[in-house]
Every structure is written in C-alpha cells, then in structure tokens.
Protein backbone atom coordinates (compact mmCIF):
# COMPACT_ATOMS: atom_id res chain seq x y z
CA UNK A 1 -9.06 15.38 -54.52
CA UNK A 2 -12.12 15.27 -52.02
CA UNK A 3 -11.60 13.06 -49.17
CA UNK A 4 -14.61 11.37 -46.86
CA UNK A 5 -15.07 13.43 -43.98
CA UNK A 6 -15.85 13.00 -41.14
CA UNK A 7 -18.16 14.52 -39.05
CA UNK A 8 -16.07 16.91 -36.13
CA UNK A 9 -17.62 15.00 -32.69
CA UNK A 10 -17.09 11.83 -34.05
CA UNK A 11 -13.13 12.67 -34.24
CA UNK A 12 -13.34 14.50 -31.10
CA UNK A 13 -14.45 11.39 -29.57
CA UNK A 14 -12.39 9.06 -31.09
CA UNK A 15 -8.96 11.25 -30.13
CA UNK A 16 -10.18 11.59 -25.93
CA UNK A 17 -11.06 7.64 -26.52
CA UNK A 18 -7.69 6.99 -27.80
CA UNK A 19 -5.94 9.62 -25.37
CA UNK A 20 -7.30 8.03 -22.45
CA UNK A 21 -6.41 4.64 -23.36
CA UNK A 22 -2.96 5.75 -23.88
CA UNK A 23 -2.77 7.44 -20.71
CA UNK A 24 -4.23 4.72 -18.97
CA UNK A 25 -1.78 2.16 -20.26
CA UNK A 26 1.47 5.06 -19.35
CA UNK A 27 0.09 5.20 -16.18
CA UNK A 28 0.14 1.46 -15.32
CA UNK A 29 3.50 1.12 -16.84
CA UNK A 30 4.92 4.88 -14.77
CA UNK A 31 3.25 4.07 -11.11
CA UNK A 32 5.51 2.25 -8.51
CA UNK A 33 4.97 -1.16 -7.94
CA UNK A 34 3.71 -1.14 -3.72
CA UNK A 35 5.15 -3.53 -1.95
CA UNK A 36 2.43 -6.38 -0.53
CA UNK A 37 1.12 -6.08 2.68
CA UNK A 38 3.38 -3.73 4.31
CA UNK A 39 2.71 -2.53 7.93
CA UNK A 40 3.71 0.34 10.35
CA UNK A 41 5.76 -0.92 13.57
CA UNK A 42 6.55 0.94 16.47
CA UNK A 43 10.09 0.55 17.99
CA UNK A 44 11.20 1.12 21.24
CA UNK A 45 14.30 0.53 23.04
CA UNK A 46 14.44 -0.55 26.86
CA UNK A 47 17.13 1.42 28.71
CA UNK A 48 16.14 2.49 32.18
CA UNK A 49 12.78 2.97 30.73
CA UNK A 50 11.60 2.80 27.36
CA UNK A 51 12.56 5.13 24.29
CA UNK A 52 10.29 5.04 21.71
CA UNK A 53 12.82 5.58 18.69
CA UNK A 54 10.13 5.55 15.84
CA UNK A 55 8.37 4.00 13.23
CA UNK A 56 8.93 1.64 10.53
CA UNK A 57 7.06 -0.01 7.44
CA UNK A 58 8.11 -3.77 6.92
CA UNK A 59 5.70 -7.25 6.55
CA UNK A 60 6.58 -8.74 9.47
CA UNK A 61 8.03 -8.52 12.96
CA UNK A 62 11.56 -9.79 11.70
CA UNK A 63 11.71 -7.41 8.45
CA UNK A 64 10.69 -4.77 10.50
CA UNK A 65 13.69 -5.64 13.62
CA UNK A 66 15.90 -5.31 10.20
CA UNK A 67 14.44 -2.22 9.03
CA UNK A 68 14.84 -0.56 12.08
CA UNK A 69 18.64 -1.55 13.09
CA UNK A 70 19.35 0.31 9.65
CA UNK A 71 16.89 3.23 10.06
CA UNK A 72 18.39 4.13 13.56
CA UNK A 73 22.09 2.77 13.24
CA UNK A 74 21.62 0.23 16.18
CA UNK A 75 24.59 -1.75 17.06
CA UNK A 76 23.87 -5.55 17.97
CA UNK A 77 24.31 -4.32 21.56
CA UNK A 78 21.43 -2.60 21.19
CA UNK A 79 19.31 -4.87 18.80
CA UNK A 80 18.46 -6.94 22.12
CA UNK A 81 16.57 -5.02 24.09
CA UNK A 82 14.57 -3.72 21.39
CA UNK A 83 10.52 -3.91 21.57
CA UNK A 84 8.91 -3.74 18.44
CA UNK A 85 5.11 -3.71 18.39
CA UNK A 86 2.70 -2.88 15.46
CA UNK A 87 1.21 0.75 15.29
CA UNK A 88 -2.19 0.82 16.05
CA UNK A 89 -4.19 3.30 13.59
C-alpha cells in the first residue's frame, strides 16, 4: 500500500525543528534556578590587625555576616569584630 511521501529536507527539517524545541524546553526545566541578586563580600576579622578570612556570595550585608559565621566556623566571640565589605570587581 503506497503511502504519501514526503520529500527528505522537509523531514529533516521538521525532526531538528522538533529536536530543538524539545531540548530547549529540557533545558529550562534541567538548569538551576540562580538565586536573585546575589553579591560577593569580603570578610575580614580585626585581631591585632586585620585577617582577611575570604569571600562570600549572599544579598545583603546581614545574609552575608550569616554566610560567613558558617563558611569559617566563627564562634559569636568572634562574629563581633568582623568587617564585612562588598568585593569590588
């Protein structure tokens, strides 16, 4: 039984068109959501002089006192007399 066929580009065409719209849909469903406006802070800790200790990635100043307390395993001792200050880039 003959079917209608169809000419070889046009199915080519229509299988990348369909592909990509597939991929592009796995893709937006796959990628990480990023978190809003997140910024890179500096953190230092005044002893006799400053020690910078590193950097962290939080919103704001407060998120990113949080952030680093956990990163470094400060103490609330040592929570005081930190300085955090964003990272200029």
């Amino acid at each position: 039984m003959p079917t209608k066929a169809v000419p070889r580009s046009r199915n080519v065409k229509l299988a990348f068109a369909l592909c990509g719209r597939y991929l592009a849909r796995v893709s937006r469903h796959i990628s990480p959501k990023k978190a809003a406006n997140l910024r890179s802070w500096r953190v230092i800790i005044v002893r006799s002089r400053g020690e910078y200790l590193g950097s962290v990635e939080a919103p704001k100043e407060k998120a990113a006192e949080v952030a680093a307390v956990t990163e470094f395993g400060l103490s609330e001792d040592q929570r005081h007399p930190l300085v955090i200050s964003p990272n200029s880039k």
